[in-house]
C-alpha atoms as a PDB file:
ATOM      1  CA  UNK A   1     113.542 124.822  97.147  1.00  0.00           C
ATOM      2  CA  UNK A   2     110.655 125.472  94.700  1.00  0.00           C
ATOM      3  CA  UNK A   3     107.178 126.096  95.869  1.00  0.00           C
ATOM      4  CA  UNK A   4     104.742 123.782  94.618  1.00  0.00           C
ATOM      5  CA  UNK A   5     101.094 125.251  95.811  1.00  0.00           C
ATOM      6  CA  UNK A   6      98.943 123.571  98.706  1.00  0.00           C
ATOM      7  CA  UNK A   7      98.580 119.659  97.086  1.00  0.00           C
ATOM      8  CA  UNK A   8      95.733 117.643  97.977  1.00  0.00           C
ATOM      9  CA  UNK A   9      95.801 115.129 100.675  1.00  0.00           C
ATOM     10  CA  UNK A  10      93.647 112.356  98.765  1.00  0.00           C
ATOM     11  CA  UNK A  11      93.957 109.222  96.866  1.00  0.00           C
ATOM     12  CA  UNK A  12      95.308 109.145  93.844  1.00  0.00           C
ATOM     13  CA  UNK A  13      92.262 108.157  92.102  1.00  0.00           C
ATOM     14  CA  UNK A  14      89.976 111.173  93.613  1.00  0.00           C
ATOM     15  CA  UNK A  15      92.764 113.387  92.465  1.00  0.00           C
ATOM     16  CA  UNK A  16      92.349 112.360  88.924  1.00  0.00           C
ATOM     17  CA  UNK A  17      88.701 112.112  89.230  1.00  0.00           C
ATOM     18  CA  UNK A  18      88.655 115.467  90.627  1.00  0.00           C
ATOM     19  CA  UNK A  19      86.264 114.371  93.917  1.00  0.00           C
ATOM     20  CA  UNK A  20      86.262 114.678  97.141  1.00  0.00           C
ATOM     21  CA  UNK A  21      88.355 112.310  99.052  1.00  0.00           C
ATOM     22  CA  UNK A  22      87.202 111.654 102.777  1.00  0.00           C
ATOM     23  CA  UNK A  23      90.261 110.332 103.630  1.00  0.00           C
ATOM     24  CA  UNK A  24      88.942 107.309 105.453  1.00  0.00           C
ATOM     25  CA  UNK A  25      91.718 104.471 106.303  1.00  0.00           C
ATOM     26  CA  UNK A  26      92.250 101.791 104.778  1.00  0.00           C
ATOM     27  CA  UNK A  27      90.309 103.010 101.521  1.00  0.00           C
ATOM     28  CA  UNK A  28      88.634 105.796 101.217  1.00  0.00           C
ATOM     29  CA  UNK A  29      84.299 105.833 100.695  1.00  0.00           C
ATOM     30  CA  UNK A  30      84.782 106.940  96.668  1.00  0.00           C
ATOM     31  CA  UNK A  31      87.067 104.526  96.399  1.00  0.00           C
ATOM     32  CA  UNK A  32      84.885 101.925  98.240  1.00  0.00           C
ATOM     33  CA  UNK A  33      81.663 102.618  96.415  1.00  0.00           C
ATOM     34  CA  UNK A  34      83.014 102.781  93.023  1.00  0.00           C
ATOM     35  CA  UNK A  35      85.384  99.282  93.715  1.00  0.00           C
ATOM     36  CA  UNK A  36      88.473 100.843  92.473  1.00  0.00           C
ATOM     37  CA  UNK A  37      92.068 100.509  94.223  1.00  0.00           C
ATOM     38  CA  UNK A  38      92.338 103.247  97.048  1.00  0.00           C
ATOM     39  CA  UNK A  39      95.842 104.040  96.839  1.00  0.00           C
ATOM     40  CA  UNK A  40      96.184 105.609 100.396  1.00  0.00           C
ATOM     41  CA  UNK A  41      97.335 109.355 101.095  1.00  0.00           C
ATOM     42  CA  UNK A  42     100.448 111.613 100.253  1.00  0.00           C
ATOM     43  CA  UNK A  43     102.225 113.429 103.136  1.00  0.00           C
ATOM     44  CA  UNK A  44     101.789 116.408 102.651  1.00  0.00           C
ATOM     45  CA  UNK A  45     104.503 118.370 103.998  1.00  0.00           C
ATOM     46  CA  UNK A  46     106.608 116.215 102.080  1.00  0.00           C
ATOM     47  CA  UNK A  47     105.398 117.566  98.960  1.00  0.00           C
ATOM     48  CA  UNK A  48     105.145 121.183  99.500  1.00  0.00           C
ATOM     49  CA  UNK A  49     108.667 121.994  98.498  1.00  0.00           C
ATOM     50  CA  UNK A  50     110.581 119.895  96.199  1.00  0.00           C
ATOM     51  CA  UNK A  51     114.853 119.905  95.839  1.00  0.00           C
ATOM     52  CA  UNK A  52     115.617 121.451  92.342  1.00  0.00           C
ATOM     53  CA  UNK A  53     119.123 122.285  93.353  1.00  0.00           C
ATOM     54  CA  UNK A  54     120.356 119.515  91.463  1.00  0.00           C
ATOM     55  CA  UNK A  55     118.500 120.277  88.246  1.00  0.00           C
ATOM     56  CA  UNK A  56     120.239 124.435  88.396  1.00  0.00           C
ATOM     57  CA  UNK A  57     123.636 123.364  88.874  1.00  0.00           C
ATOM     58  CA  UNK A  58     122.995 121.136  85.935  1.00  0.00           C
ATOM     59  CA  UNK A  59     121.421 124.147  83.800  1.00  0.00           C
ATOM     60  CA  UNK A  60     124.248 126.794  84.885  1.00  0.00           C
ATOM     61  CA  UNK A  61     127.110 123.626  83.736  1.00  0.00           C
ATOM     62  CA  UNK A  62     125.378 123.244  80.981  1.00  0.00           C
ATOM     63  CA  UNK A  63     124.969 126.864  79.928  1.00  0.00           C
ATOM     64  CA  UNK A  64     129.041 126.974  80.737  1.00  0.00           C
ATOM     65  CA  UNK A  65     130.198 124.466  79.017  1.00  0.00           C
ATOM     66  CA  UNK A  66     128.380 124.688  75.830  1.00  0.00           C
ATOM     67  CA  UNK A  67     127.280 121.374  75.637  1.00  0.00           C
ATOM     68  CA  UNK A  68     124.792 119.779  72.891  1.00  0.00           C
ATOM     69  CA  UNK A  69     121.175 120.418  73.669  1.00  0.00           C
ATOM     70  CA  UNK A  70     119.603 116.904  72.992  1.00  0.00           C
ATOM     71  CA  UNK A  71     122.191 115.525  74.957  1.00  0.00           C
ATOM     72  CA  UNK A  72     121.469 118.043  77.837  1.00  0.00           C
ATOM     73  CA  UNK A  73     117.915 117.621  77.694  1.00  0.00           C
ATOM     74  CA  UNK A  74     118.386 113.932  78.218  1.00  0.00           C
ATOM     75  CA  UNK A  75     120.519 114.111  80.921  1.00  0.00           C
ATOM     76  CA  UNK A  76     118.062 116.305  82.439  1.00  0.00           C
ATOM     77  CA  UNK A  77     115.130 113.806  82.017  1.00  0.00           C
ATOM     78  CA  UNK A  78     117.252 111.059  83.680  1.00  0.00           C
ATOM     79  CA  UNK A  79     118.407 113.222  86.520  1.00  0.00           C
ATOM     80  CA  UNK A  80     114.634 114.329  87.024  1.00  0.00           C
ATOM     81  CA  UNK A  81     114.130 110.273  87.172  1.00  0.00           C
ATOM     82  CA  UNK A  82     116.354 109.642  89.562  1.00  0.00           C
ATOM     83  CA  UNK A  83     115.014 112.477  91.612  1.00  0.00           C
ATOM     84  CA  UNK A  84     112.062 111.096  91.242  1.00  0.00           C
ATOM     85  CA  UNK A  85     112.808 107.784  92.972  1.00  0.00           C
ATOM     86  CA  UNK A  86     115.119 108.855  95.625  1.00  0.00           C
ATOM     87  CA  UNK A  87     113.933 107.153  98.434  1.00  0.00           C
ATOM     88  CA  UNK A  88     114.813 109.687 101.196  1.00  0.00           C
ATOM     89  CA  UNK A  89     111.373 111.136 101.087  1.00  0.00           C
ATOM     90  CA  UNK A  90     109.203 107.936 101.692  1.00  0.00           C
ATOM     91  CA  UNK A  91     106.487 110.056 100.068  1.00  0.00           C
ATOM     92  CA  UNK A  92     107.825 111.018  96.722  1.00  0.00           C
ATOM     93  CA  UNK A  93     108.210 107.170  96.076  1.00  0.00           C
ATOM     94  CA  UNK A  94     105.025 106.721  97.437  1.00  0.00           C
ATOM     95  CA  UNK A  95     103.731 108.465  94.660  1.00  0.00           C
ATOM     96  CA  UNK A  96     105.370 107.252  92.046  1.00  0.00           C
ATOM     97  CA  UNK A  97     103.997 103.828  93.318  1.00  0.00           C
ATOM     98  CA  UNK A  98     100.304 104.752  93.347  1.00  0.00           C
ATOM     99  CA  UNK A  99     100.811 106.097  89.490  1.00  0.00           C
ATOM    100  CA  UNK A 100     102.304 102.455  88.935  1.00  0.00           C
ATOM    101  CA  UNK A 101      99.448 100.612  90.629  1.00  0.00           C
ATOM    102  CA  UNK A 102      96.959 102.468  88.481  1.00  0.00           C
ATOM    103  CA  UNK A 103      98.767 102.144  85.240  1.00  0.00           C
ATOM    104  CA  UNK A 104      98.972  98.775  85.680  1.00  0.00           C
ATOM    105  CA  UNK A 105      95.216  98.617  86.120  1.00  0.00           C
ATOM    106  CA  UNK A 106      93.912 100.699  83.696  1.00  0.00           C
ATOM    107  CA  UNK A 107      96.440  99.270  81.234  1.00  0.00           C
ATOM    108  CA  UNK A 108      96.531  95.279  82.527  1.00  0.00           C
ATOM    109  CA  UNK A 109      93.896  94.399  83.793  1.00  0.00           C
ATOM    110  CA  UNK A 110      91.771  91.824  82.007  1.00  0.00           C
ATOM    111  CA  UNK A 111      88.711  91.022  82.712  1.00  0.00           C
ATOM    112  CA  UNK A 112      86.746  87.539  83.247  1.00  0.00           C
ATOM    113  CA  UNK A 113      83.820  87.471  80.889  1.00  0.00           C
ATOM    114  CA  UNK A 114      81.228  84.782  82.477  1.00  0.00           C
ATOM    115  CA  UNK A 115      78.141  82.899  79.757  1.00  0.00           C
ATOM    116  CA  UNK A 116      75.573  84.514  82.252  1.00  0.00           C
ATOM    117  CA  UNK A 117      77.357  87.993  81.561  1.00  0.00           C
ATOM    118  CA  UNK A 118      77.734  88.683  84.930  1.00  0.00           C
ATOM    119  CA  UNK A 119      79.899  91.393  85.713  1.00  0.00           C
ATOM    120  CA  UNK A 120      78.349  94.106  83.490  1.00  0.00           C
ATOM    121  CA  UNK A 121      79.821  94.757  80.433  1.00  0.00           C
ATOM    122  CA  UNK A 122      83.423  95.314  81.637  1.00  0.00           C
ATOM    123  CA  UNK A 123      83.292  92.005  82.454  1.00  0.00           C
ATOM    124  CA  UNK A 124      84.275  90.765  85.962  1.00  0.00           C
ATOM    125  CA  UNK A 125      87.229  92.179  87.971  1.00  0.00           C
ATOM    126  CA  UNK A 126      88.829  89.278  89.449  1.00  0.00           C
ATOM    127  CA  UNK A 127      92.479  90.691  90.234  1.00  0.00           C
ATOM    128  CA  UNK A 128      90.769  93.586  92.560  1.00  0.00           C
ATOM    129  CA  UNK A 129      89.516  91.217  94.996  1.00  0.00           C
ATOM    130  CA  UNK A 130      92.624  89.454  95.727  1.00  0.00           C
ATOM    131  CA  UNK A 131      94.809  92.474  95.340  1.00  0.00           C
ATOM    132  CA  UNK A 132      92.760  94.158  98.505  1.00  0.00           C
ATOM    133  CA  UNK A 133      92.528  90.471 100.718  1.00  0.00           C
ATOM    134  CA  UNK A 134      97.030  90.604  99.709  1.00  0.00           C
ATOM    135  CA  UNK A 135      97.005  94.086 100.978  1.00  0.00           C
ATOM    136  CA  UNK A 136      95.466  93.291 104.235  1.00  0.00           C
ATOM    137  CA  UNK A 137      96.842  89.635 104.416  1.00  0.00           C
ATOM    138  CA  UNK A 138     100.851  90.735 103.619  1.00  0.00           C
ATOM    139  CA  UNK A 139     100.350  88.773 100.404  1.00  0.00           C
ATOM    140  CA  UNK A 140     102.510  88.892  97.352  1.00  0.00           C
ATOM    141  CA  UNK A 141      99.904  90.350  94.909  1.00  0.00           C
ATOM    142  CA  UNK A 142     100.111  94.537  95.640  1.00  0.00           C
ATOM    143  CA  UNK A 143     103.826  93.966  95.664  1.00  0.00           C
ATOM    144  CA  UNK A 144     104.251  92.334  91.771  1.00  0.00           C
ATOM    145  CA  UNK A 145     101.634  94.576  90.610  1.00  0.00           C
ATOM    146  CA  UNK A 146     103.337  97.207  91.841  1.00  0.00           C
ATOM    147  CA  UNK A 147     106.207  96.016  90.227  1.00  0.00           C
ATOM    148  CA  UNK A 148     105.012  95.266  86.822  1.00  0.00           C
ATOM    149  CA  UNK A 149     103.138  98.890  86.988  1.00  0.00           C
ATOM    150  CA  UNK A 150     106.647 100.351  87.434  1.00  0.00           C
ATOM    151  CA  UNK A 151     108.524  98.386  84.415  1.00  0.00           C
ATOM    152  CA  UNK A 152     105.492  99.529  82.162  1.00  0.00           C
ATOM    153  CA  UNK A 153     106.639 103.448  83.424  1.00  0.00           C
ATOM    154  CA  UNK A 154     110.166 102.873  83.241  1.00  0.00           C
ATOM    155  CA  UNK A 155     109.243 101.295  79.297  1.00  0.00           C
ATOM    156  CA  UNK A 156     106.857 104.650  78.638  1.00  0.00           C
ATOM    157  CA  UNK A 157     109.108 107.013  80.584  1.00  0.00           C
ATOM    158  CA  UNK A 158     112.146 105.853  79.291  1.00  0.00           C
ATOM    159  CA  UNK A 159     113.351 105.730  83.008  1.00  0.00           C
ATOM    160  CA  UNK A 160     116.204 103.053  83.604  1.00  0.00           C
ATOM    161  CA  UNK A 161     115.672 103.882  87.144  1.00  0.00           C
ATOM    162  CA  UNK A 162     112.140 102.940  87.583  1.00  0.00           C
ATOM    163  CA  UNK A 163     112.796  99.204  85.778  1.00  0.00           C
ATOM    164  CA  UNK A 164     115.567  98.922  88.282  1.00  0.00           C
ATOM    165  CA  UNK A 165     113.052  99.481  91.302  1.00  0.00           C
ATOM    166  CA  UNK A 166     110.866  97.072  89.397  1.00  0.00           C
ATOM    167  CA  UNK A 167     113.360  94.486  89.162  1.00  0.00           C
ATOM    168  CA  UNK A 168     113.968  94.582  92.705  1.00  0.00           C
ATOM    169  CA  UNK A 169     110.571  94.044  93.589  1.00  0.00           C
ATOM    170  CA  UNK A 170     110.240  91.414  91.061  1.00  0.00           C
ATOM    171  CA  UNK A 171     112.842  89.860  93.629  1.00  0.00           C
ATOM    172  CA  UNK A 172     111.217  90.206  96.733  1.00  0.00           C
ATOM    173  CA  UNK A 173     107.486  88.559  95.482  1.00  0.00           C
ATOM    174  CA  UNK A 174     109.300  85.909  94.791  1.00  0.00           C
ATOM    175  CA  UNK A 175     110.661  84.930  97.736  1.00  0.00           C
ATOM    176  CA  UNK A 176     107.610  85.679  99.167  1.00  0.00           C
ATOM    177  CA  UNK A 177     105.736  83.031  96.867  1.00  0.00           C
ATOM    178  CA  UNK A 178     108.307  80.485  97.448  1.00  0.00           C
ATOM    179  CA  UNK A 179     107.567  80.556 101.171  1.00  0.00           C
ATOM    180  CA  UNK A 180     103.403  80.434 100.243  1.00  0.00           C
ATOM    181  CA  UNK A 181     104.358  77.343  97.754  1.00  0.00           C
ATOM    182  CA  UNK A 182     106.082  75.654 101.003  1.00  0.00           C
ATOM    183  CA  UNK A 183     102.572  76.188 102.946  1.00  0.00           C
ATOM    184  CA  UNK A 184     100.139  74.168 102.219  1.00  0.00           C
ATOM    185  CA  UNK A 185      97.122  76.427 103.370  1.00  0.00           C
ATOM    186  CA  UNK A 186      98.708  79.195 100.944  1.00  0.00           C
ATOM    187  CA  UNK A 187     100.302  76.917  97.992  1.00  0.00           C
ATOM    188  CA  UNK A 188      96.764  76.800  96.032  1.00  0.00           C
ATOM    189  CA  UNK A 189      95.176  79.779  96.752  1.00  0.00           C
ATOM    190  CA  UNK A 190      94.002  82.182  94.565  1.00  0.00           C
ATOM    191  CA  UNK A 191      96.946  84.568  95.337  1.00  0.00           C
ATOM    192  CA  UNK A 192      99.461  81.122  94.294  1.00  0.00           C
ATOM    193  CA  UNK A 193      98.119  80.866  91.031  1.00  0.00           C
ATOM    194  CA  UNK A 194      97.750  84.941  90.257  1.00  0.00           C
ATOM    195  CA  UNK A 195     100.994  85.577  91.153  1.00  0.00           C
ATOM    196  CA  UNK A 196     102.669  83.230  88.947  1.00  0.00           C
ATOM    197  CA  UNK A 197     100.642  84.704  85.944  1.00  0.00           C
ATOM    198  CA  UNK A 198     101.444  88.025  87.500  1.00  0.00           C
ATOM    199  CA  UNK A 199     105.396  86.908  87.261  1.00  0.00           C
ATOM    200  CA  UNK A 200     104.925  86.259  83.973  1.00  0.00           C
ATOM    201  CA  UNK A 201     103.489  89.615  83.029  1.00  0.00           C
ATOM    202  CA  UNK A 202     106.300  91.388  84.349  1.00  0.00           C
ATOM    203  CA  UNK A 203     109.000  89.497  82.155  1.00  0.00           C
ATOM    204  CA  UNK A 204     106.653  90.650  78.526  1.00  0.00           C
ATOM    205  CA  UNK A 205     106.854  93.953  80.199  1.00  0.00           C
ATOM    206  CA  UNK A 206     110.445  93.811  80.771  1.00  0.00           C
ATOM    207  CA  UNK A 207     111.397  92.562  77.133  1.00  0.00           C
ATOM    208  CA  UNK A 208     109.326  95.393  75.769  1.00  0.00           C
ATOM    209  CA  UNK A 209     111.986  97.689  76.936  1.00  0.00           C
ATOM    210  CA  UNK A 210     113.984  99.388  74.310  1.00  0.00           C
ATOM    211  CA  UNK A 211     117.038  98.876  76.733  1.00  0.00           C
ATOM    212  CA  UNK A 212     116.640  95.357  77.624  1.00  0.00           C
ATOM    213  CA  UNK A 213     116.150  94.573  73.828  1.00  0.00           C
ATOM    214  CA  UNK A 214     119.400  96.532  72.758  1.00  0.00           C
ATOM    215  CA  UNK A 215     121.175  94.976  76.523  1.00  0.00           C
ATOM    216  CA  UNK A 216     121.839  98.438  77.489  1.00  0.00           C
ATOM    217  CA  UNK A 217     120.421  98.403  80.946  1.00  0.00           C
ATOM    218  CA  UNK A 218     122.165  97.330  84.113  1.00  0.00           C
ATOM    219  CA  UNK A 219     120.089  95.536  87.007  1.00  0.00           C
ATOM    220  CA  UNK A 220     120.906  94.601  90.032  1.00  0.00           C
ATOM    221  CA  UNK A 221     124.948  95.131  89.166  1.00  0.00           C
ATOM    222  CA  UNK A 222     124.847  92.764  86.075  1.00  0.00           C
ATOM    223  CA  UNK A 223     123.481  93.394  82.266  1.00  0.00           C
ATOM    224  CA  UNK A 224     119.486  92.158  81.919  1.00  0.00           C
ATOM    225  CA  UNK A 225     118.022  88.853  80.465  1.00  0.00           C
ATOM    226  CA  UNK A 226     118.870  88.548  76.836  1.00  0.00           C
ATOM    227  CA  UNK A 227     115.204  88.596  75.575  1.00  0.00           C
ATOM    228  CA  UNK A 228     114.977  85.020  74.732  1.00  0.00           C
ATOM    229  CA  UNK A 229     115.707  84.515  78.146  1.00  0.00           C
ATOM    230  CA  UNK A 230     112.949  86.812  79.340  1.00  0.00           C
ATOM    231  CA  UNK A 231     110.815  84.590  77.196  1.00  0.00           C
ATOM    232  CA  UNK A 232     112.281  81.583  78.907  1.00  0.00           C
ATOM    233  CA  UNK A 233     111.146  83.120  82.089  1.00  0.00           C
ATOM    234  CA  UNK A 234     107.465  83.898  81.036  1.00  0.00           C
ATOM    235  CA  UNK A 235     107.282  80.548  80.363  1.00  0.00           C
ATOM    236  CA  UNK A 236     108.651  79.315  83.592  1.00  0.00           C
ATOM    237  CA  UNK A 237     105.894  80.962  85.026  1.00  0.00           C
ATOM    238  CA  UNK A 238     103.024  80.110  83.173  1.00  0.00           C
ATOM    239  CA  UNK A 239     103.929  76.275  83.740  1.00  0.00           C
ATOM    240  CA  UNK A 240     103.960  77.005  87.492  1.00  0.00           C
ATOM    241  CA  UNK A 241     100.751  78.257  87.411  1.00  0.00           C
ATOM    242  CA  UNK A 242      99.570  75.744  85.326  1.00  0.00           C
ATOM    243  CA  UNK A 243     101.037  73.501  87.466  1.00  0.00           C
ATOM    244  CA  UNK A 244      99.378  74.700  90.692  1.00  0.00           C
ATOM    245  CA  UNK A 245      96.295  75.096  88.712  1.00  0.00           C
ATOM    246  CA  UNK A 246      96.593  71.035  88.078  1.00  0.00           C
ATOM    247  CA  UNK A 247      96.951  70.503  91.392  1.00  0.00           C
ATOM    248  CA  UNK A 248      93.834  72.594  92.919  1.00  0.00           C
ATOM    249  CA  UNK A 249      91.226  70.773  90.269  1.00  0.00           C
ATOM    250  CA  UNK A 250      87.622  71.605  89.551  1.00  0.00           C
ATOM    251  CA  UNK A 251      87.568  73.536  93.183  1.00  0.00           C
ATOM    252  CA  UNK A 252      88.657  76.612  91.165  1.00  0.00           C
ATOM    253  CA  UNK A 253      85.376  77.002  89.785  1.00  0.00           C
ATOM    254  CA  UNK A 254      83.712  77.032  92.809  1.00  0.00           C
ATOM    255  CA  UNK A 255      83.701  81.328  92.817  1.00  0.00           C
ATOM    256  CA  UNK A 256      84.302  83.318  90.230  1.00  0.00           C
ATOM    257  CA  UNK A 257      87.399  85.094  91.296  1.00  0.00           C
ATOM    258  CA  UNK A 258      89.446  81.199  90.982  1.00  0.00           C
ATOM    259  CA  UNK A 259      87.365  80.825  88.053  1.00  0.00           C
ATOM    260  CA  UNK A 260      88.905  84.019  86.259  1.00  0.00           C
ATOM    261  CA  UNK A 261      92.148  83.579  87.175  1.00  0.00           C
ATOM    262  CA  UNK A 262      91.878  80.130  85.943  1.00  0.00           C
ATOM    263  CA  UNK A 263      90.750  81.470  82.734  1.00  0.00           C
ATOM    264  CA  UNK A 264      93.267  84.197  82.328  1.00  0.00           C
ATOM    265  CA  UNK A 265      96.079  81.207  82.745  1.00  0.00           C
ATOM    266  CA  UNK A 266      94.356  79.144  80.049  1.00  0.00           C
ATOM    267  CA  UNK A 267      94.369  82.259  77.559  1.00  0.00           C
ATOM    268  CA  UNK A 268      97.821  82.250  78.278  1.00  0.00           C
ATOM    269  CA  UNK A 269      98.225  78.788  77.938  1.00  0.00           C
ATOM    270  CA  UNK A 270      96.435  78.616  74.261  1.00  0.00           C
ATOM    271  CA  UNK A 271      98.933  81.651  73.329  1.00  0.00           C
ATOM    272  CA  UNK A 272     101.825  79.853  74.111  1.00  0.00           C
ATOM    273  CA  UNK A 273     100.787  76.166  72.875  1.00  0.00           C
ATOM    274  CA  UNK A 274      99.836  77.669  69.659  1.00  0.00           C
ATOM    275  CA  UNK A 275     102.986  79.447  69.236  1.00  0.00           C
ATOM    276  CA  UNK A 276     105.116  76.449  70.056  1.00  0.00           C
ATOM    277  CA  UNK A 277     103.073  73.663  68.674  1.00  0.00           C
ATOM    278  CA  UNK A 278     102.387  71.695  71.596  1.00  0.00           C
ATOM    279  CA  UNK A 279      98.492  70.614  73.100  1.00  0.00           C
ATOM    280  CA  UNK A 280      97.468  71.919  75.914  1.00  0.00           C
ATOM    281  CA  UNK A 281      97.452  70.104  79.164  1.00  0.00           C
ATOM    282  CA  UNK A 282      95.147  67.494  80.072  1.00  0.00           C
ATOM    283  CA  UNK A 283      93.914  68.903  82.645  1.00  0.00           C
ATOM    284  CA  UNK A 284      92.899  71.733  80.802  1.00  0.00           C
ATOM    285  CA  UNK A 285      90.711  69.757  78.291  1.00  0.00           C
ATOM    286  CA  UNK A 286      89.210  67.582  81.293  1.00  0.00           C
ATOM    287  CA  UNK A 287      87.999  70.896  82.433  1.00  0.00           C
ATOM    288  CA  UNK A 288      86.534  71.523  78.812  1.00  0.00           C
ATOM    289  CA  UNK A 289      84.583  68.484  78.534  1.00  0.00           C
ATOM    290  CA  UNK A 290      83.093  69.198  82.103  1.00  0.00           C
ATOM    291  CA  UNK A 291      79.459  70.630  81.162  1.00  0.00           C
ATOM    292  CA  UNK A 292      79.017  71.554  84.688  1.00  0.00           C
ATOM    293  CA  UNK A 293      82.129  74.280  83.952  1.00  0.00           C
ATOM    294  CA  UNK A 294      81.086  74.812  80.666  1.00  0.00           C
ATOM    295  CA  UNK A 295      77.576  76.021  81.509  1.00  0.00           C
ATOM    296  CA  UNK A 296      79.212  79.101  82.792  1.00  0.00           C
ATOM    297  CA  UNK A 297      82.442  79.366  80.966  1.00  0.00           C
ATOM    298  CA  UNK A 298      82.789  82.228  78.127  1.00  0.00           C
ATOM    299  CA  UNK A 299      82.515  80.618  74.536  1.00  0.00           C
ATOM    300  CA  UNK A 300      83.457  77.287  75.255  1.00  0.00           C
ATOM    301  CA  UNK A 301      82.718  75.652  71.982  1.00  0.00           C
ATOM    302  CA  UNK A 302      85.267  78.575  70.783  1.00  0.00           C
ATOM    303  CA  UNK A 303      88.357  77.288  72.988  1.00  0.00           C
ATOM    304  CA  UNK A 304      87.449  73.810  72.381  1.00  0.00           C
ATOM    305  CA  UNK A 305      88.043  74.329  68.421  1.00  0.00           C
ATOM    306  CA  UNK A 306      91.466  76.039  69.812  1.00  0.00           C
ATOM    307  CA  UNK A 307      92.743  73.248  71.981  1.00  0.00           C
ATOM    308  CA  UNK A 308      91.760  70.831  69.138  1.00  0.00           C
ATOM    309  CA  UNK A 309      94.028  73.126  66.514  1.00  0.00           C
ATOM    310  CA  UNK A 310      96.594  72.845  69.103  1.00  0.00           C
ATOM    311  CA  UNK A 311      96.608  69.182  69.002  1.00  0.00           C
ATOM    312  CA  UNK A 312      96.831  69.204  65.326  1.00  0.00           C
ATOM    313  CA  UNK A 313      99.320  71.607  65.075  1.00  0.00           C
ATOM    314  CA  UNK A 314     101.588  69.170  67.485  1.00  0.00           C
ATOM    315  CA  UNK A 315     100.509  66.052  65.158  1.00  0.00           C
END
């Protein structure tokens, strides 16, 4: 067992900030007054000692049989991964969860720019909100984020076994949204529509993976998504949200959380129609023509002149 010091009991983001974390449940006050994501709290007994008998069995092999360094070193790395998200300490993959929920933000998260610039110059966090109401709610939002945060470690790692715990949580939101769809108190809310987009996300992460792109990975017991299938995917998701979008009509707008996610799904929407020639939805330019939306919609004009290249482009 190798010693690893006295760790600190707080947040991941106090740790990385270097403050003091209070420790306060649900979310800590730093966390609170600065409206970031509060992670919650390592155990930490847990991570006091850490197993490396595993990793000196495989450096005394190695040193015995000879074998090629690079290759070594690799099978190192993946046996550290593995290690990593063994799931007989609940605390280890803890961890490796919080480090996926903030790479995902710090990496994902876009922002909703309003005409009033409200929001401050980072623009207007829209995904926070619903992320914390999930959390408390049992929602499907904390669950794909931390899903997509994973594939995007498993991509930058080069850890198999991290997009195979993101897969599986990929899963498990969506039975969780088919269930909302089939409620109609849940099917329209903001969490719906974010999810879907959310979904969609994950699959660009996915196909960025060197070993989905080569088919080299195994999920779930079967090879990945070729990625034109991945792409097929993305798109199933973006309709669906588009779709729900449709359905829940100008009473998006009425607070500017539905009014970002609405506008993150029509960037989405222009990137895709542009790319495969087709005009974007009518609902979409009934909500363009609205000047009551447009008064506090980011560049209008701007996405107007896109939705009417779109059309052309289809012509």
């Amino acid at each position: 067992m190798g010693f690893s010091g006295k760790p600190s009991k707080g947040c991941a983001p106090c740790r990385a900030k270097r403050t003091k974390c209070d420790l306060v449940q649900p979310a800590c006050t730093q966390c609170v007054r600065k409206n970031r994501v509060c992670t919650g709290y390592r155990n930490e007994q847990d991570l006091l000692f850490r197993n490396e008998t595993k990793l000196v069995m495989r450096k005394a092999q190695r040193k015995n049989d000879g074998t090629d360094s690079a290759s070594s070193m690799f099978a190192d790395q993946l046996l550290q991964c593995q290690d990593l998200m063994h799931y007989q300490h609940p605390s280890r993959g803890a961890a490796v969860e919080e480090e996926a929920v903030l790479h995902f933000f710090a990496n994902y998260n876009e922002k909703f720019f309003l005409s009033d610039s409200e929001g401050g110059q980072g623009g207007f966090d829209y995904l926070l909100p619903v992320f914390q109401e999930d959390m408390n709610s049992g929602g499907p939002i904390p669950e794909i984020i931390r899903a997509n945060g994973l594939a995007a470690l498993g991509n930058a790692k080069g850890c198999p076994e991290l997009l195979v715990a993101a897969r599986a949580k990929q899963v498990k939101v969506l039975r969780q949204l088919n269930k909302r769809l089939q409620d109609p108190a849940t099917s329209l809310s903001n969490s719906s529509i974010l999810t879907c987009l959310m979904l969609g996300v994950f699959e660009n992460i996915i196909c960025d993976s060197p070993q989905v792109r080569t088919n080299k990975i195994v999920l779930s017991g079967q090879i990945t998504n070729h990625p034109s299938q991945c792409a097929q995917a993305t798109t199933y998701h973006l309709k669906g949200a588009s779709a729900l979008a449709s359905l829940r009509g100008p009473s998006q707008f009425d607070d500017d959380i539905g009014h970002g996610i609405y506008a993150r799904m029509r960037g989405s929407l222009l990137a895709h129609c542009l790319q495969t020639r087709q005009p974007l939805p009518d609902f979409v330019l009934a909500f363009l023509d609205n000047e009551q939306i447009s008064q506090r919609d980011f560049e209008p004009e701007f996405y107007k002149l896109l939705a009417r290249l779109c059309k052309k482009r289809n012509s």
